[in-house]
PDB file of N, CA and C in Angstrom:
ATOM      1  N   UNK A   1      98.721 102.502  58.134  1.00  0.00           N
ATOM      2  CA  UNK A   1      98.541 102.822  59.541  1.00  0.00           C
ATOM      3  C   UNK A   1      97.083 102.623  59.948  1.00  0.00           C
ATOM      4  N   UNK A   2      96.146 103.100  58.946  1.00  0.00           N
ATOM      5  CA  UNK A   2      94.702 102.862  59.282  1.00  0.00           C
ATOM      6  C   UNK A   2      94.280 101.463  59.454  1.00  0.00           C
ATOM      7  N   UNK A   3      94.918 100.499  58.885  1.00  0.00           N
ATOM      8  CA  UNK A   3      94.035  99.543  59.541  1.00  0.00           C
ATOM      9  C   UNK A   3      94.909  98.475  60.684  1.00  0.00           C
ATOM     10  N   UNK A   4      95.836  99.193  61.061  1.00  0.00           N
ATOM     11  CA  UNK A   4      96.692  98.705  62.894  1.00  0.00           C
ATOM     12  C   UNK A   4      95.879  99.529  63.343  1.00  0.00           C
ATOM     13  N   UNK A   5      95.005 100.891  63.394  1.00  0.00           N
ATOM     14  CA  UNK A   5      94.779 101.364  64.317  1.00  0.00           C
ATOM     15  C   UNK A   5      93.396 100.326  65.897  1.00  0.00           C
ATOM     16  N   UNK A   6      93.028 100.118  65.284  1.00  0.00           N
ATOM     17  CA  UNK A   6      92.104  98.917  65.755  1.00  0.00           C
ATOM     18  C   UNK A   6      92.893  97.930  66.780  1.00  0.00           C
ATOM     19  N   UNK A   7      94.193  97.527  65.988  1.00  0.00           N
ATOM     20  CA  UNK A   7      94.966  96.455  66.803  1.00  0.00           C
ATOM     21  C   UNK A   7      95.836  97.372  67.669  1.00  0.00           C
ATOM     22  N   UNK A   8      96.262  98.093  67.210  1.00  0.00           N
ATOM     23  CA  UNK A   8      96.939  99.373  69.048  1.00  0.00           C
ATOM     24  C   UNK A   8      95.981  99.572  69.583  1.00  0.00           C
ATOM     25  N   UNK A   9      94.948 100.520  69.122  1.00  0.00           N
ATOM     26  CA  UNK A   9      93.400 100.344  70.364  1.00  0.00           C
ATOM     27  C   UNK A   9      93.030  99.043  71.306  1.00  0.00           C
ATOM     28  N   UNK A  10      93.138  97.955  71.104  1.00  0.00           N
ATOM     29  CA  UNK A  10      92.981  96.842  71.241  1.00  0.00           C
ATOM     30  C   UNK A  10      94.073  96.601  72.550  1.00  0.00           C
ATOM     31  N   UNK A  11      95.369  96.234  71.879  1.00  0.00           N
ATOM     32  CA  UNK A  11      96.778  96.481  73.063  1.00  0.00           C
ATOM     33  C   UNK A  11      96.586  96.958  73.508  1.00  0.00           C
ATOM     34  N   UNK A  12      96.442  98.455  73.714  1.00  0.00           N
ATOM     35  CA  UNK A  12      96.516  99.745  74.497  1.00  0.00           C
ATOM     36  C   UNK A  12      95.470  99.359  75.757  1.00  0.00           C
ATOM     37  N   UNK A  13      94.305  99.393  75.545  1.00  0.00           N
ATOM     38  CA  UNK A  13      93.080  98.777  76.192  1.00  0.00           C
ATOM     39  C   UNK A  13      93.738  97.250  77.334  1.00  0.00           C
ATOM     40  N   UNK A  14      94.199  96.483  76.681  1.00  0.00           N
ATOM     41  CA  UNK A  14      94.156  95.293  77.332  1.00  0.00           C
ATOM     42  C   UNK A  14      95.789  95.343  78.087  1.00  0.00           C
ATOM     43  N   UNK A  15      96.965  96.338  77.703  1.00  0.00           N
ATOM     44  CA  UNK A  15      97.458  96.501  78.902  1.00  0.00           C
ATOM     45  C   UNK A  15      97.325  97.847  79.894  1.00  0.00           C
ATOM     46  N   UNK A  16      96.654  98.507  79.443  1.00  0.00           N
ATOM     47  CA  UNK A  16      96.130  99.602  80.417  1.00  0.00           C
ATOM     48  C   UNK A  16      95.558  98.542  81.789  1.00  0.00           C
ATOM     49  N   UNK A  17      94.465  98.109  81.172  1.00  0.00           N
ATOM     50  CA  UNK A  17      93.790  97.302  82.446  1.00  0.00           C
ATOM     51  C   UNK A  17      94.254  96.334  83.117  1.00  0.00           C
ATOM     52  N   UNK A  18      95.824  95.677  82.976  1.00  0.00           N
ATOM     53  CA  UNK A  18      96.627  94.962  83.270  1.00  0.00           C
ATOM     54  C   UNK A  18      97.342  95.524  84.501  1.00  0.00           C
ATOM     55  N   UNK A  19      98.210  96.623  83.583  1.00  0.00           N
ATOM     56  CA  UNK A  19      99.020  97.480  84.376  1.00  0.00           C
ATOM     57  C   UNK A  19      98.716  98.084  85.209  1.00  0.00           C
ATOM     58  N   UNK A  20      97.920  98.733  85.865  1.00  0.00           N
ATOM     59  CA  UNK A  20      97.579  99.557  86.909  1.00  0.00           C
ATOM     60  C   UNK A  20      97.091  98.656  88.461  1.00  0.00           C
ATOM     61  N   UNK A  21      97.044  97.275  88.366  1.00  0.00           N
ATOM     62  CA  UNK A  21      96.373  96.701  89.813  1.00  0.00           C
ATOM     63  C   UNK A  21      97.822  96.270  89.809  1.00  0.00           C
ATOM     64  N   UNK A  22      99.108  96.165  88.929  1.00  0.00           N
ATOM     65  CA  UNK A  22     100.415  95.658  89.363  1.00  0.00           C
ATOM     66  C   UNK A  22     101.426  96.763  89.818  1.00  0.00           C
ATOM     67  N   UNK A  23     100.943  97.848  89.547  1.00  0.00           N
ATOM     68  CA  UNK A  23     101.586  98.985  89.984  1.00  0.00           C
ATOM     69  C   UNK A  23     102.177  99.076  91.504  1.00  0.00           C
ATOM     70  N   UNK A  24     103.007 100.060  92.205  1.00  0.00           N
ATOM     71  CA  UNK A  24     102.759  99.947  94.089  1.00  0.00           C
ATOM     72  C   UNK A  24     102.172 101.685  94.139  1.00  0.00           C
ATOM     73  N   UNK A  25     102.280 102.001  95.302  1.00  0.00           N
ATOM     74  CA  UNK A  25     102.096 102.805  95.538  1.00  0.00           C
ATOM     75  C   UNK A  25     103.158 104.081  94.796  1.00  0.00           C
ATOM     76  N   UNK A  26     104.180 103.888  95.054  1.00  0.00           N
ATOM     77  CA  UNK A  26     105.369 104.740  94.301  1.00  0.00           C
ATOM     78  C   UNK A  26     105.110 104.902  92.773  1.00  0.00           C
ATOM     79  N   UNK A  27     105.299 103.947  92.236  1.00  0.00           N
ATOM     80  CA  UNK A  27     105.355 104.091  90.917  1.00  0.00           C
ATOM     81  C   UNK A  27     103.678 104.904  89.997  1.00  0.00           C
ATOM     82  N   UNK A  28     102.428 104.618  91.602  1.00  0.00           N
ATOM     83  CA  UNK A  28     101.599 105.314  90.499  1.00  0.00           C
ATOM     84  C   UNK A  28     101.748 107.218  90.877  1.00  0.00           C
ATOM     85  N   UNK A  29     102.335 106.972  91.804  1.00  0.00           N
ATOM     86  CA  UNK A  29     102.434 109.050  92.452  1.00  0.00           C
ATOM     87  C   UNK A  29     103.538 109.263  91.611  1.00  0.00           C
ATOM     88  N   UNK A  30     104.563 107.810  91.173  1.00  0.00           N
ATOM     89  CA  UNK A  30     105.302 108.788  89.862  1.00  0.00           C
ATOM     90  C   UNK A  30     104.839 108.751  88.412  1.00  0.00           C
ATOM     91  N   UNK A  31     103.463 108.367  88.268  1.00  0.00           N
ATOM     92  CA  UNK A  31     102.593 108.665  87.436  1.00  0.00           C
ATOM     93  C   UNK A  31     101.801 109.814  87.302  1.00  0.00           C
ATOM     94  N   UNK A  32     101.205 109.812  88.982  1.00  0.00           N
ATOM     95  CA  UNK A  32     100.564 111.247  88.877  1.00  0.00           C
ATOM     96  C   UNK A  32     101.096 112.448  88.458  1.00  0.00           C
ATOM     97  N   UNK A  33     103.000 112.107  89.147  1.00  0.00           N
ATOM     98  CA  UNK A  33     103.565 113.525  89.404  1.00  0.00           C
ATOM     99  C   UNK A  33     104.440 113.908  88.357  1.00  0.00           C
ATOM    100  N   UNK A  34     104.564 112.714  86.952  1.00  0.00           N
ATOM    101  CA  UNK A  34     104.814 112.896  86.149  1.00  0.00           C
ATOM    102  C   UNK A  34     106.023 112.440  85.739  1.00  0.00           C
ATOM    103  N   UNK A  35     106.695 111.528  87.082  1.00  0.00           N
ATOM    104  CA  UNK A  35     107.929 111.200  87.038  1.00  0.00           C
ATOM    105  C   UNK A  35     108.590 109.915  86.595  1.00  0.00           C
ATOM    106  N   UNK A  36     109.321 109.765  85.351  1.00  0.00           N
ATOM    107  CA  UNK A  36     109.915 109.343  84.621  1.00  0.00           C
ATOM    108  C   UNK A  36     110.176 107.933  85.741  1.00  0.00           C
ATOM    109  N   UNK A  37     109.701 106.481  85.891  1.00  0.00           N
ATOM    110  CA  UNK A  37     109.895 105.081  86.304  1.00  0.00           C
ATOM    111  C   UNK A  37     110.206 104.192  85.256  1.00  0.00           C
ATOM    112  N   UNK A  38     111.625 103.524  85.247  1.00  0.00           N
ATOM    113  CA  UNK A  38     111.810 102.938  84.442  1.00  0.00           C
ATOM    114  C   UNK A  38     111.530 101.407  84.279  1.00  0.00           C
ATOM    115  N   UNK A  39     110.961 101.151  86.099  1.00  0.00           N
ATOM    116  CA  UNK A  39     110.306 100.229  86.399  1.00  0.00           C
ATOM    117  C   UNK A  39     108.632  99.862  86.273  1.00  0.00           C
ATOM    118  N   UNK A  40     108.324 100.864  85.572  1.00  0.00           N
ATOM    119  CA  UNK A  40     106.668 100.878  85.505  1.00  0.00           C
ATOM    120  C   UNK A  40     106.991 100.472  83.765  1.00  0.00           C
ATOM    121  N   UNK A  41     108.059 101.270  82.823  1.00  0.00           N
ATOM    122  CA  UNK A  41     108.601 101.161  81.574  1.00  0.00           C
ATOM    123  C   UNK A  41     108.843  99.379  81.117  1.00  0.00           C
ATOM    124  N   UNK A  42     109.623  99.317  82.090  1.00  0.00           N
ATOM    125  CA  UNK A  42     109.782  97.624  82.398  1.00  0.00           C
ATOM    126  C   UNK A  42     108.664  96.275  82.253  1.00  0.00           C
ATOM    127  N   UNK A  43     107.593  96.981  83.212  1.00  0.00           N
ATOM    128  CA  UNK A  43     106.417  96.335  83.356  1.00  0.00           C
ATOM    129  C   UNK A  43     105.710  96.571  82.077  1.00  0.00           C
ATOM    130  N   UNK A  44     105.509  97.422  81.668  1.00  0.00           N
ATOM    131  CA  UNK A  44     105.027  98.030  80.631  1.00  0.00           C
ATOM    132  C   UNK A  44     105.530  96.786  79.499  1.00  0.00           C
ATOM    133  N   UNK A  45     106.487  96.773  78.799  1.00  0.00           N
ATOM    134  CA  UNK A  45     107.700  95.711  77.784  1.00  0.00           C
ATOM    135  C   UNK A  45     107.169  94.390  78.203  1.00  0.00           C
ATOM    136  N   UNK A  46     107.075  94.102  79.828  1.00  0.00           N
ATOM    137  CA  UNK A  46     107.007  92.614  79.941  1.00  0.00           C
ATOM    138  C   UNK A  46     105.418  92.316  79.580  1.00  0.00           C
ATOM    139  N   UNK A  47     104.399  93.281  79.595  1.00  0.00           N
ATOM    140  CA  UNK A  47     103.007  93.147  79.302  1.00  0.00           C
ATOM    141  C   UNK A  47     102.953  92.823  78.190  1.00  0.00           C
ATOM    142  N   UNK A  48     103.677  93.842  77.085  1.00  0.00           N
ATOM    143  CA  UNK A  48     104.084  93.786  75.529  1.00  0.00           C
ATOM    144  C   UNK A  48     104.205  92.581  74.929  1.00  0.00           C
ATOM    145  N   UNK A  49     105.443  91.785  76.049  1.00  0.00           N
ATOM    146  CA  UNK A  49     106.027  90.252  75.667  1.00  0.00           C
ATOM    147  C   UNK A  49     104.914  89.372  75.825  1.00  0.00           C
ATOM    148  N   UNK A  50     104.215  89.356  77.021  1.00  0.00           N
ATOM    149  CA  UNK A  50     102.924  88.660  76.881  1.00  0.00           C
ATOM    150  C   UNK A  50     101.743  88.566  75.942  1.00  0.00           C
ATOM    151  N   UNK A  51     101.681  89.268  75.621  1.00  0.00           N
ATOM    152  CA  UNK A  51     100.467  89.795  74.368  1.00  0.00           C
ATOM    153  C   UNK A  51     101.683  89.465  73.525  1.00  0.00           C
ATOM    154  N   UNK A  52     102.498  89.635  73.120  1.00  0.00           N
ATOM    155  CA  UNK A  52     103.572  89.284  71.990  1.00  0.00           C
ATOM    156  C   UNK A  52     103.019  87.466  71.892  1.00  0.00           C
ATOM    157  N   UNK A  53     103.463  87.181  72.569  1.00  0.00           N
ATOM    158  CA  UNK A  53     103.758  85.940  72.815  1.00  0.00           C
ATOM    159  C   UNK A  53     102.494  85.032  72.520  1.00  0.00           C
ATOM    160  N   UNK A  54     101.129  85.864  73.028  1.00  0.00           N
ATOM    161  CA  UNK A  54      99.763  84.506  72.914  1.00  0.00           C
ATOM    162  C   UNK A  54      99.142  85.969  71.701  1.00  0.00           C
ATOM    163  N   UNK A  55      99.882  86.296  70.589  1.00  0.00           N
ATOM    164  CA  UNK A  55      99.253  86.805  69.781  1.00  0.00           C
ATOM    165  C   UNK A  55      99.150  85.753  68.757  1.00  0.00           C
ATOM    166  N   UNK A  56      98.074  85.781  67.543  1.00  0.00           N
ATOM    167  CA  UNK A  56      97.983  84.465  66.844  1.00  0.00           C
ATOM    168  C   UNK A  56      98.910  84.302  66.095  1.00  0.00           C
ATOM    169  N   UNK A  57      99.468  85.928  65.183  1.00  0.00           N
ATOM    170  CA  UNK A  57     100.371  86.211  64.678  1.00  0.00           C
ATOM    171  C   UNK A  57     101.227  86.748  65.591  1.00  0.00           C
ATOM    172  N   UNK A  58     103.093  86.256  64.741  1.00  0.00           N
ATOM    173  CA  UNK A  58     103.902  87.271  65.113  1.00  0.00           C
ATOM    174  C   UNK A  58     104.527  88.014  63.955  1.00  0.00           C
ATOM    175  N   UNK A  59     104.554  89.114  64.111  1.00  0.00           N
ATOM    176  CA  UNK A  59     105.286  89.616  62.889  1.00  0.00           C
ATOM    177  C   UNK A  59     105.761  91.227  63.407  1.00  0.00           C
ATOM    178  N   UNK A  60     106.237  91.776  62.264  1.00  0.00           N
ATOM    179  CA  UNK A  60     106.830  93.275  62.865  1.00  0.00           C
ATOM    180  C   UNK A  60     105.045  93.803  62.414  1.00  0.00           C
ATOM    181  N   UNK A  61     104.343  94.097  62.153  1.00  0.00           N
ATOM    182  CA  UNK A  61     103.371  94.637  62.516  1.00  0.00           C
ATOM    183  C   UNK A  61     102.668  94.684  63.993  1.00  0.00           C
ATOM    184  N   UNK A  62     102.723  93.063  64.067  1.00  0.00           N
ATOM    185  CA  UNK A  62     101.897  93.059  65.598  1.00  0.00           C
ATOM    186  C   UNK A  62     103.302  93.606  66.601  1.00  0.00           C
ATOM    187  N   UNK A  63     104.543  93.816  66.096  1.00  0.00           N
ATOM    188  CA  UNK A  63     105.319  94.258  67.180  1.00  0.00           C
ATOM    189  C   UNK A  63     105.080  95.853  67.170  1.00  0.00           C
ATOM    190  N   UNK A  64     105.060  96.412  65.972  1.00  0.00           N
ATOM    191  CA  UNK A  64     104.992  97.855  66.172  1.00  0.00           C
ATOM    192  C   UNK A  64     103.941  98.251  67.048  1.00  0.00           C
ATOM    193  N   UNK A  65     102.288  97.650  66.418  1.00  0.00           N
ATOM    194  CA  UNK A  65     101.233  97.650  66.998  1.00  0.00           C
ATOM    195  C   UNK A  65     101.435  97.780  68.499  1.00  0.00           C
ATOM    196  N   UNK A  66     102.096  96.862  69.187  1.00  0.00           N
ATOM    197  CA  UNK A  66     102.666  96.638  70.862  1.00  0.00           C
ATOM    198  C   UNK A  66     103.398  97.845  71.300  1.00  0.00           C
ATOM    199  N   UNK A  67     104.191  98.447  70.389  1.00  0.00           N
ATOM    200  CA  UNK A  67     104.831  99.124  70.735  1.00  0.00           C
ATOM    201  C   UNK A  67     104.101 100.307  70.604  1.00  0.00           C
ATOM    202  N   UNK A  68     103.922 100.803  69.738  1.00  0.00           N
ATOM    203  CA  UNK A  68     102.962 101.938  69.466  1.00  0.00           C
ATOM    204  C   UNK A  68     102.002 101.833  70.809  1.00  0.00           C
ATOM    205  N   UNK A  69     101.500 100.905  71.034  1.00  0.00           N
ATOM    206  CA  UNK A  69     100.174 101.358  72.589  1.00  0.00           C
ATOM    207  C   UNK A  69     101.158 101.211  73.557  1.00  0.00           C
ATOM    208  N   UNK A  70     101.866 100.821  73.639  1.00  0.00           N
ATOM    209  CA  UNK A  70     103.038 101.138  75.060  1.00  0.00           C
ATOM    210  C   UNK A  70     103.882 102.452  74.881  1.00  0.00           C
ATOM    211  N   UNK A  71     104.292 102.889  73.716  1.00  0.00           N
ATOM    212  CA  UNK A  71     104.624 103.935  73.543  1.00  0.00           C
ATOM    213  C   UNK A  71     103.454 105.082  74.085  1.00  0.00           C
ATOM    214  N   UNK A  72     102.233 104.778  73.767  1.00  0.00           N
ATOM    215  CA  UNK A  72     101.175 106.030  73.932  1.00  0.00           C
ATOM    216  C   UNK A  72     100.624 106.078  75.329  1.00  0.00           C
ATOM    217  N   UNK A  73     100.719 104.875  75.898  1.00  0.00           N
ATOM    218  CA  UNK A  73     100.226 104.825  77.525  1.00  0.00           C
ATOM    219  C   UNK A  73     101.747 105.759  78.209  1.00  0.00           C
ATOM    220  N   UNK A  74     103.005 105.623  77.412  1.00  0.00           N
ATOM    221  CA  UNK A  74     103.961 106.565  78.377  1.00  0.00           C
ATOM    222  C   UNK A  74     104.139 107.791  77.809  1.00  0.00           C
ATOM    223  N   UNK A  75     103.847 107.902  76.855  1.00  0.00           N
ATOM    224  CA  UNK A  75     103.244 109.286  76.786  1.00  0.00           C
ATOM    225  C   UNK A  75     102.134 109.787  77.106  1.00  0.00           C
ATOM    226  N   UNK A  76     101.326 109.470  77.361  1.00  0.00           N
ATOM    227  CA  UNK A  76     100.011 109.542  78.462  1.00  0.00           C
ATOM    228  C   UNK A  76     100.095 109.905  79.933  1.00  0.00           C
ATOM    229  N   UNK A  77     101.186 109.466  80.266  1.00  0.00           N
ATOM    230  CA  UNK A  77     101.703 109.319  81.587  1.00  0.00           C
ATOM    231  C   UNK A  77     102.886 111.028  81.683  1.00  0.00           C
ATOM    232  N   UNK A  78     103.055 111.369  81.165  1.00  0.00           N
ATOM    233  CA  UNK A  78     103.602 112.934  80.189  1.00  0.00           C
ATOM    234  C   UNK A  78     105.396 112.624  80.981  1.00  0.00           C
ATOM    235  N   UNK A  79     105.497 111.294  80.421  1.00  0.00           N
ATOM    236  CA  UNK A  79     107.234 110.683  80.510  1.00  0.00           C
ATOM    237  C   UNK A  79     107.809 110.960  79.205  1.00  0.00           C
ATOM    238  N   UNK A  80     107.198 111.979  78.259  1.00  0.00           N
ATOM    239  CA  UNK A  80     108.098 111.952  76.862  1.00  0.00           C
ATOM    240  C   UNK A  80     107.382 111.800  75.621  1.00  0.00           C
ATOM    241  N   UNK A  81     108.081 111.682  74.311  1.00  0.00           N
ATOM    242  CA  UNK A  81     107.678 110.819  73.515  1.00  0.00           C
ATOM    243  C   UNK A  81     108.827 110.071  72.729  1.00  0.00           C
ATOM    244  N   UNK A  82     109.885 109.685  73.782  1.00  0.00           N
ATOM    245  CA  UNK A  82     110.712 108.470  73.413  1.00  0.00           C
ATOM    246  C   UNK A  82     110.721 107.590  73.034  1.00  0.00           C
ATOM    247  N   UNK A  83     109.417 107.205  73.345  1.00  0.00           N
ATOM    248  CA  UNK A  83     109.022 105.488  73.057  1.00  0.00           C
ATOM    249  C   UNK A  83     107.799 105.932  71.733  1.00  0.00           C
ATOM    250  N   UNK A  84     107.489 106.560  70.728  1.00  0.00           N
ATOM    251  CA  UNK A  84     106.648 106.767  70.312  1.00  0.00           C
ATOM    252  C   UNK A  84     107.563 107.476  68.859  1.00  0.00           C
ATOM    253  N   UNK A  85     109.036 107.360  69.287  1.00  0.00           N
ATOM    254  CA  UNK A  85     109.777 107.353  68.367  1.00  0.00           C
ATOM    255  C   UNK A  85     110.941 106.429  67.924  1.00  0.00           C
ATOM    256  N   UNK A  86     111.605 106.066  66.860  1.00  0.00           N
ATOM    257  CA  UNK A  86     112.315 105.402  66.091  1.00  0.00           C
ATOM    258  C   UNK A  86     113.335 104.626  67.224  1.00  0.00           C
ATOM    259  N   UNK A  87     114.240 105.498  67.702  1.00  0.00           N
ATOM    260  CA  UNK A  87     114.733 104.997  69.017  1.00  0.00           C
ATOM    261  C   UNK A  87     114.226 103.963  70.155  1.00  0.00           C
ATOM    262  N   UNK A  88     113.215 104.669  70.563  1.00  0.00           N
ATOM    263  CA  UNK A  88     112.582 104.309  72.195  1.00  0.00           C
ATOM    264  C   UNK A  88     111.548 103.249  71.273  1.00  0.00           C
ATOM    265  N   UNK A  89     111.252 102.941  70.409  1.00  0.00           N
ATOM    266  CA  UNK A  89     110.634 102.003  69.523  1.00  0.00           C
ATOM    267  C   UNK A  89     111.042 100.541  69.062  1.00  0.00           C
ATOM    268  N   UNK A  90     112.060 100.988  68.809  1.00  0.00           N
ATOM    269  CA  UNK A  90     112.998  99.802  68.681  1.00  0.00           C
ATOM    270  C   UNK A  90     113.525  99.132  70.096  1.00  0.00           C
ATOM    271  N   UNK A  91     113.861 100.197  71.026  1.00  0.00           N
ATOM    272  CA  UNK A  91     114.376  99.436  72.285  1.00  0.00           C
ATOM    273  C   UNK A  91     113.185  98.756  72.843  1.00  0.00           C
ATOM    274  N   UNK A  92     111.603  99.387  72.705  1.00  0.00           N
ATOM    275  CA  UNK A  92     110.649  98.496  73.346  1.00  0.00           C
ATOM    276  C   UNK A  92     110.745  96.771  72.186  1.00  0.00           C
ATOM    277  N   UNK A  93     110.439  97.192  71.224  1.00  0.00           N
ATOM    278  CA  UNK A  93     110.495  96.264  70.320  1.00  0.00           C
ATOM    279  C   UNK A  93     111.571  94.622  70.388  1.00  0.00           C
ATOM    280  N   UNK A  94     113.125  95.354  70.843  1.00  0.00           N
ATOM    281  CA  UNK A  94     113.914  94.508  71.338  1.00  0.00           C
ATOM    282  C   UNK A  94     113.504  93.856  73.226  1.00  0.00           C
ATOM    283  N   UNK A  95     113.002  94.615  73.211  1.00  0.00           N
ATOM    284  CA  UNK A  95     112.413  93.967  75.069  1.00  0.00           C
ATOM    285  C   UNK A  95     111.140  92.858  74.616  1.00  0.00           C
ATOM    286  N   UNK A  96     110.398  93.132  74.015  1.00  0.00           N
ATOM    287  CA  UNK A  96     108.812  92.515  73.288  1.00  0.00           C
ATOM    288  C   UNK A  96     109.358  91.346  72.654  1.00  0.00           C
ATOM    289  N   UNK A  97     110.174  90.918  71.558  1.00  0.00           N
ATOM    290  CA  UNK A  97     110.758  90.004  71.039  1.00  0.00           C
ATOM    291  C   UNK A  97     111.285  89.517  71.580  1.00  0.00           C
ATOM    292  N   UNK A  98     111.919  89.964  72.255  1.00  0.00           N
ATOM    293  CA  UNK A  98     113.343  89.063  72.890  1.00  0.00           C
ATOM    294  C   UNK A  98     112.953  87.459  73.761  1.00  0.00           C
ATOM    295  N   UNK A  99     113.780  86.469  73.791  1.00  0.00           N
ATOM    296  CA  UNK A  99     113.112  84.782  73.666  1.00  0.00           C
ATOM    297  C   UNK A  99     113.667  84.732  75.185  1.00  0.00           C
TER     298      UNK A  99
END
């Protein structure tokens, strides 16, 4: 785990600063207010696929890595920790891969 931590810091960072100028108005007051968007979740996966996609490697590391900082930005957002487990991990994982 210690040495992905660098490469989720990394993700995490570069879709944080992605995600938030694509946001609307709604989806960030259901950020503020704590409320569960499955369309911000969405955006979130398709950021994932991008960075998936122009990563140098692909492998299940750099997918967990993706997932793990998308998992922690929605738990950040205090939507859970669904995505930061086995379940909600795999379903980001199948959105991130998928061709």
């Amino acid at each position: 785990m210690g040495k992905y931590l660098p490469v989720m810091i990394a993700f995490k960072s570069a879709i944080q600063r992605v995600i938030i100028p694509m946001l609307t108005p709604t989806e960030l007051g259901d950020i503020k207010d704590c409320r569960l968007n499955m369309t911000v979740v969405e955006k979130l996966a398709n950021l994932g696929k991008t960075q998936y996609l122009h990563a140098t490697e692909r492998n299940d590391e750099i997918l967990y890595c993706l997932c793990m900082a998308i998992g922690t930005i929605i738990k950040e957002y205090d939507w859970g920790i669904k995505y930061v487990q086995q379940d909600g991990m795999c379903e980001l994982a199948a959105k991130i891969s998928a061709t």
